[in-house]
C-alpha atoms as a PDB file:
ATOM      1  CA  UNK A   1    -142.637 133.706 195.920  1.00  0.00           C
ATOM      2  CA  UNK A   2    -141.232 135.982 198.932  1.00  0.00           C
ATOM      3  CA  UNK A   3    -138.116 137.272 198.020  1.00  0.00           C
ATOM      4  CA  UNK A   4    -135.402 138.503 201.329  1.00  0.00           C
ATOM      5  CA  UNK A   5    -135.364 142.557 201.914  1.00  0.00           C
ATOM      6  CA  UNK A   6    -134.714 144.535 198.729  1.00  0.00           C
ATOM      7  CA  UNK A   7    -135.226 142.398 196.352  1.00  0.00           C
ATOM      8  CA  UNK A   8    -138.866 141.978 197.497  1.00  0.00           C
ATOM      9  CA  UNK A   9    -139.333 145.626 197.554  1.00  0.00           C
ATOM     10  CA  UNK A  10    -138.507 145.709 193.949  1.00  0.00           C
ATOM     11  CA  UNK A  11    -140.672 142.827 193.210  1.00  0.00           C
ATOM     12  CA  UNK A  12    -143.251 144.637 194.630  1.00  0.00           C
ATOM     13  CA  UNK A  13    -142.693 148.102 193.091  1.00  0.00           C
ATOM     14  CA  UNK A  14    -142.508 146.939 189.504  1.00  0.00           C
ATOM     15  CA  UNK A  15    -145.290 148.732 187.377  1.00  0.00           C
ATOM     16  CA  UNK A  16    -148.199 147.240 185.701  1.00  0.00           C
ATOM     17  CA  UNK A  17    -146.038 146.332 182.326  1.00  0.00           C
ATOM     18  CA  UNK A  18    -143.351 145.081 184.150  1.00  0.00           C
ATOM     19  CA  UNK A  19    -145.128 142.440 186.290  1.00  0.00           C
ATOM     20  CA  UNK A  20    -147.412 141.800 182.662  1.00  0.00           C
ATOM     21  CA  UNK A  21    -143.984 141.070 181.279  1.00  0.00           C
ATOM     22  CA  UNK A  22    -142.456 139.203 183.630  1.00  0.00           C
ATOM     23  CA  UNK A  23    -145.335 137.241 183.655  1.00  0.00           C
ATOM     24  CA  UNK A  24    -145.217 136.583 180.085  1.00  0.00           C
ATOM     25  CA  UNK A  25    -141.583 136.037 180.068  1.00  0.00           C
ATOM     26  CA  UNK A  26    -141.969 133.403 182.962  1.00  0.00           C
ATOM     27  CA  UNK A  27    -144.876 131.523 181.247  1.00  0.00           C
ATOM     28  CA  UNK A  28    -142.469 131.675 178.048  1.00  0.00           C
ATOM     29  CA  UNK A  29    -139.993 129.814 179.928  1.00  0.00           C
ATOM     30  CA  UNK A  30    -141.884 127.042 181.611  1.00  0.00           C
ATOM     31  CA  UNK A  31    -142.142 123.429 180.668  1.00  0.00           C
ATOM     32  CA  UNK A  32    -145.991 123.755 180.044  1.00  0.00           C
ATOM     33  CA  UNK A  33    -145.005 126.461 177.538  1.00  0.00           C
ATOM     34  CA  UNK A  34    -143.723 123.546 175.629  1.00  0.00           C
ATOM     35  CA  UNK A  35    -146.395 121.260 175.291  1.00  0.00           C
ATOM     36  CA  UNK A  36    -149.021 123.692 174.751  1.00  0.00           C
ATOM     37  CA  UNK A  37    -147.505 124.773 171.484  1.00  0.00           C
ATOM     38  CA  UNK A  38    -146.912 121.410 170.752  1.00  0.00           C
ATOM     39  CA  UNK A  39    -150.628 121.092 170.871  1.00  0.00           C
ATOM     40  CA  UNK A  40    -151.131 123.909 168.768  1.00  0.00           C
ATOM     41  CA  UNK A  41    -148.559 123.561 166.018  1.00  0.00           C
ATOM     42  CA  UNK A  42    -150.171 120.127 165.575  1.00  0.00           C
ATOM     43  CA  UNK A  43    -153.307 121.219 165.284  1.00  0.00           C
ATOM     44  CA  UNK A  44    -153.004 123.825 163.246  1.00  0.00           C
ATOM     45  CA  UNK A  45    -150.897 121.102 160.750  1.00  0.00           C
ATOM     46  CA  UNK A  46    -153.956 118.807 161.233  1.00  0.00           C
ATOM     47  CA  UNK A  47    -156.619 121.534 160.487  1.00  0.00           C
ATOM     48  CA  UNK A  48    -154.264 122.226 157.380  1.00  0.00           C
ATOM     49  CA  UNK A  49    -153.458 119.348 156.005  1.00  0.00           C
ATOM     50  CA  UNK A  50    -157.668 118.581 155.615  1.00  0.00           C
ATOM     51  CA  UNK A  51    -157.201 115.964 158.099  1.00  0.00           C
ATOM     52  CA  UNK A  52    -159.801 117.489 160.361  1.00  0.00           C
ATOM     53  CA  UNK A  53    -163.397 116.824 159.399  1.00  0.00           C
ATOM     54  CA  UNK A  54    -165.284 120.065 159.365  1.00  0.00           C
ATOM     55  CA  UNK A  55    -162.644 122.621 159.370  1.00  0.00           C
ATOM     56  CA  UNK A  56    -161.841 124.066 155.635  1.00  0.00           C
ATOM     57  CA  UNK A  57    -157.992 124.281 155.414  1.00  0.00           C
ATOM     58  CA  UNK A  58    -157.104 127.939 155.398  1.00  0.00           C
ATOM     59  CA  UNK A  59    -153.394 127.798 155.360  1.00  0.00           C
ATOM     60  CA  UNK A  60    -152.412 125.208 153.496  1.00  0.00           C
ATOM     61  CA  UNK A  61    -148.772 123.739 152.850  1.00  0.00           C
ATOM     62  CA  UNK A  62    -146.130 125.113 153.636  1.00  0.00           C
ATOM     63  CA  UNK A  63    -147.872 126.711 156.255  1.00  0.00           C
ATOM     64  CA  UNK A  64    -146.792 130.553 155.345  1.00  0.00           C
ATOM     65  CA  UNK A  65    -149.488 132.324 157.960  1.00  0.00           C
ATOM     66  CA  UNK A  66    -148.171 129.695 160.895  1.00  0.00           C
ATOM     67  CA  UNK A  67    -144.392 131.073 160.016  1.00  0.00           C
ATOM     68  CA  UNK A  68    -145.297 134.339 160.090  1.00  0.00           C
ATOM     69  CA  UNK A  69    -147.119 134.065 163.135  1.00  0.00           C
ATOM     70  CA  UNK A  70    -144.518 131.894 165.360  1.00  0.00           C
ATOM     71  CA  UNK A  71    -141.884 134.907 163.715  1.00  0.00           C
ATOM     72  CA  UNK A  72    -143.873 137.404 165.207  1.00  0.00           C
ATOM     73  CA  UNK A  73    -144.092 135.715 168.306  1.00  0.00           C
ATOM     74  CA  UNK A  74    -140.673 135.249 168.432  1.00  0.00           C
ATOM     75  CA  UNK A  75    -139.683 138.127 168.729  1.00  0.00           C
ATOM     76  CA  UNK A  76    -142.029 139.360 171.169  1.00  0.00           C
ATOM     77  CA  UNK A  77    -141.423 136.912 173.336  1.00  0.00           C
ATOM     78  CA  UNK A  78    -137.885 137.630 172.845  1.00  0.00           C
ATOM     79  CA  UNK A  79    -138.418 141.114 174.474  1.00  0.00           C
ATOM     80  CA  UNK A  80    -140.702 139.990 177.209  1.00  0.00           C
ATOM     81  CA  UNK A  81    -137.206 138.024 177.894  1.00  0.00           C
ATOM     82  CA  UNK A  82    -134.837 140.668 177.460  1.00  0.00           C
ATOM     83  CA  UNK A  83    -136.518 142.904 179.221  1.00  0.00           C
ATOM     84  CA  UNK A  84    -136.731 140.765 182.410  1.00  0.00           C
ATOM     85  CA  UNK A  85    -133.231 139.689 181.801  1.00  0.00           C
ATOM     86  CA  UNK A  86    -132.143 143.833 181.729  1.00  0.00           C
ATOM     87  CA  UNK A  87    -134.098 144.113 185.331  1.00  0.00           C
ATOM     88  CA  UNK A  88    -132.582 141.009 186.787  1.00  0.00           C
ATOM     89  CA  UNK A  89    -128.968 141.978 185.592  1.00  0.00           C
ATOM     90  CA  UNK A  90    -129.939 145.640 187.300  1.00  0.00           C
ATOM     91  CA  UNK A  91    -131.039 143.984 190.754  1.00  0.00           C
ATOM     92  CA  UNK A  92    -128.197 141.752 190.268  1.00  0.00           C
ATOM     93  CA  UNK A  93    -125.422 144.690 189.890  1.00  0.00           C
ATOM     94  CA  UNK A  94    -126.805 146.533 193.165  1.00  0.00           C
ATOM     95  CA  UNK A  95    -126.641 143.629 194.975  1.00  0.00           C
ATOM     96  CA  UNK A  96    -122.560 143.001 193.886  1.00  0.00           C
ATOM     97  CA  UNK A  97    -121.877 146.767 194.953  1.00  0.00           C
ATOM     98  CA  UNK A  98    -123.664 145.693 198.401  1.00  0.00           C
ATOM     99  CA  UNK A  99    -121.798 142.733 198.453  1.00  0.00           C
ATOM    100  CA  UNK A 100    -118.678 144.478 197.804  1.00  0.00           C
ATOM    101  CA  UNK A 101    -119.270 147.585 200.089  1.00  0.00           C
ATOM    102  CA  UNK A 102    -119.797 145.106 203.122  1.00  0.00           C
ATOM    103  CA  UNK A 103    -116.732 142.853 201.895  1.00  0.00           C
ATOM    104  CA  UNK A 104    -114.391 145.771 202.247  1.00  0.00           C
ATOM    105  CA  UNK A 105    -116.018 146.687 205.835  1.00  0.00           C
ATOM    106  CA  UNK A 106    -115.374 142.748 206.842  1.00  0.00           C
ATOM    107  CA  UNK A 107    -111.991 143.136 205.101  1.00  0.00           C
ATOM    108  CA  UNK A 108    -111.070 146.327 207.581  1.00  0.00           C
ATOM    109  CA  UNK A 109    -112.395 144.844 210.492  1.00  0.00           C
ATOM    110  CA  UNK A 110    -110.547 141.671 210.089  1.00  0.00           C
ATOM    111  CA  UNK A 111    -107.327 143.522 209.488  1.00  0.00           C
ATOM    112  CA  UNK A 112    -108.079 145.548 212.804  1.00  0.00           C
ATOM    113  CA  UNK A 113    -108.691 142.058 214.944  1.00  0.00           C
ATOM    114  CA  UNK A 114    -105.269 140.956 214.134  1.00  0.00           C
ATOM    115  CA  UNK A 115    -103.374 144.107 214.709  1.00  0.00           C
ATOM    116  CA  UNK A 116    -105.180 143.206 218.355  1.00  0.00           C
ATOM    117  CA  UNK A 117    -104.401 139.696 218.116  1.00  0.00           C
ATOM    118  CA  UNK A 118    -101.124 140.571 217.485  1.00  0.00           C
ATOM    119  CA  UNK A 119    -100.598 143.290 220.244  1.00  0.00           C
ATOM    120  CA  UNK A 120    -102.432 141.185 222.820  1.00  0.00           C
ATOM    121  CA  UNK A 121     -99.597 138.410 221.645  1.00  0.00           C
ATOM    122  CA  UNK A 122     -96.994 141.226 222.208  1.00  0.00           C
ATOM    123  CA  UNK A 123     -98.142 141.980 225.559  1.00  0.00           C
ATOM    124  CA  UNK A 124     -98.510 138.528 226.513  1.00  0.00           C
ATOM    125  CA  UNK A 125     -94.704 137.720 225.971  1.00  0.00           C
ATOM    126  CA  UNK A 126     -95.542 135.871 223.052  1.00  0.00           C
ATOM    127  CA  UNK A 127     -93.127 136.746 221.035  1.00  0.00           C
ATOM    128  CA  UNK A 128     -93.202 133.691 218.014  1.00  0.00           C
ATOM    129  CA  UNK A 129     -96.955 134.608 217.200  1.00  0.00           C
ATOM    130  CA  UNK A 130     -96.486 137.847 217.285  1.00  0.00           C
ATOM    131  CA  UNK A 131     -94.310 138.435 214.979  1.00  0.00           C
ATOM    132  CA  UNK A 132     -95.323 135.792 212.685  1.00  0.00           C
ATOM    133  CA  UNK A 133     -95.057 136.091 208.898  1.00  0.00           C
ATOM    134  CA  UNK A 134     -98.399 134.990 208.160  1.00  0.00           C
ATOM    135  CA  UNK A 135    -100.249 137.034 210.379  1.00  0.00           C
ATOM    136  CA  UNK A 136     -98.080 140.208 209.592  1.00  0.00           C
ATOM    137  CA  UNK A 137     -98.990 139.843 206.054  1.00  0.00           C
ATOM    138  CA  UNK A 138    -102.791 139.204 206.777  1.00  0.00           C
ATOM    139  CA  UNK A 139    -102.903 142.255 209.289  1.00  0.00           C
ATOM    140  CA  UNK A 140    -101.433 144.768 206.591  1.00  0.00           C
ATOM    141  CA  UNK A 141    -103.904 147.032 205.191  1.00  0.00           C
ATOM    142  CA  UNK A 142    -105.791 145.735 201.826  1.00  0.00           C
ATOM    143  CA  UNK A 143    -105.124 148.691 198.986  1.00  0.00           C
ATOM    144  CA  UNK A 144    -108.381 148.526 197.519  1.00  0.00           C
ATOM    145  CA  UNK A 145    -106.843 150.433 194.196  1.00  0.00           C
ATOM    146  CA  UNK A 146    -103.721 148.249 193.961  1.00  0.00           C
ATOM    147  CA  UNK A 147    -106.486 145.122 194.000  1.00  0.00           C
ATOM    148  CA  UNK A 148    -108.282 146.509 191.021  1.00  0.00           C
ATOM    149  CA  UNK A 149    -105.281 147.580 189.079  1.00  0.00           C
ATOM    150  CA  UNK A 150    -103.815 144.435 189.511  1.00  0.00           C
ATOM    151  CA  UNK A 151    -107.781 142.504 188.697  1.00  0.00           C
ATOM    152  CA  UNK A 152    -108.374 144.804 185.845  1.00  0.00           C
ATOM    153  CA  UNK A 153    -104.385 143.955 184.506  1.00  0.00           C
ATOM    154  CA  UNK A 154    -104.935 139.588 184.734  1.00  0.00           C
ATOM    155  CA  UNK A 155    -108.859 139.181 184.332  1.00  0.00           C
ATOM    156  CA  UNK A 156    -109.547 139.020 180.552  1.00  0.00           C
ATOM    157  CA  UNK A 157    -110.971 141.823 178.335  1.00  0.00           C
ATOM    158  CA  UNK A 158    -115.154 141.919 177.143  1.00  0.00           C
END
């Protein structure tokens, strides 16, 4: 998959454990993951149970190896996961600051196109849209500190 601009370019400079890890961590979390252990949980039971001819059981009831080993693998798939999820969150939070750094530059040019709008109405004679309420509110500048104060005051604590 071909991912848009930086994203890709961090897909592509990932080292050699990384993409072995993300590779793991997607298998992990497909839907042929799932049937594949089905496979093998049942026949491991089957092999252990004596109900395969030819096989000796060698873990018999209640199966203490195949808990240790689905344990074990449980927690190493775990940190296949959690280390994906720890690069994804990192791409993820450089991508908000983008977002946010070209938000604010959209916010400031906005506010300068209706100052404009707004003298152009002046200069035109008309008067009602020019000094509208509305559009003198939305033309004031955005204090990008009073914002957060106020965000980090009503949005709820970690």
């Amino acid at each position: 998959m071909r991912w848009p601009g930086k994203k890709q370019k961090a897909v592509d400079e990932r080292t050699r454990s990384e993409r072995a890890s993300d590779g793991i961590a997607g298998f992990a979390g497909s839907m042929a993951f799932v049937p594949l252990h089905g496979v093998i949980l049942l026949g491991w039971i089957l092999v252990n149970t004596g109900r395969v001819r030819g096989i000796r059981p060698f873990d018999p009831y209640p199966f203490g190896l195949l808990a240790m080993i689905v344990a074990v693998e449980a927690v190493v798939l775990l940190s296949f996961i959690l280390m994906r999820q720890n690069r994804m969150a990192k791409w993820a939070e450089r991508r908000d600051h983008l977002t946010l750094q070209v938000d604010l530059l959209t916010e400031k040019e906005v506010t300068k196109l209706l100052h404009l709008v707004r003298a152009v109405c002046g200069h035109l004679g008309l008067k009602d849209l020019a000094e509208d309420k509305e559009l003198n509110e939305l033309s004031q500048r955005t204090s990008v500190e009073s914002l957060t104060e106020r965000l980090e005051k009503t949005l709820p604590k970690d």
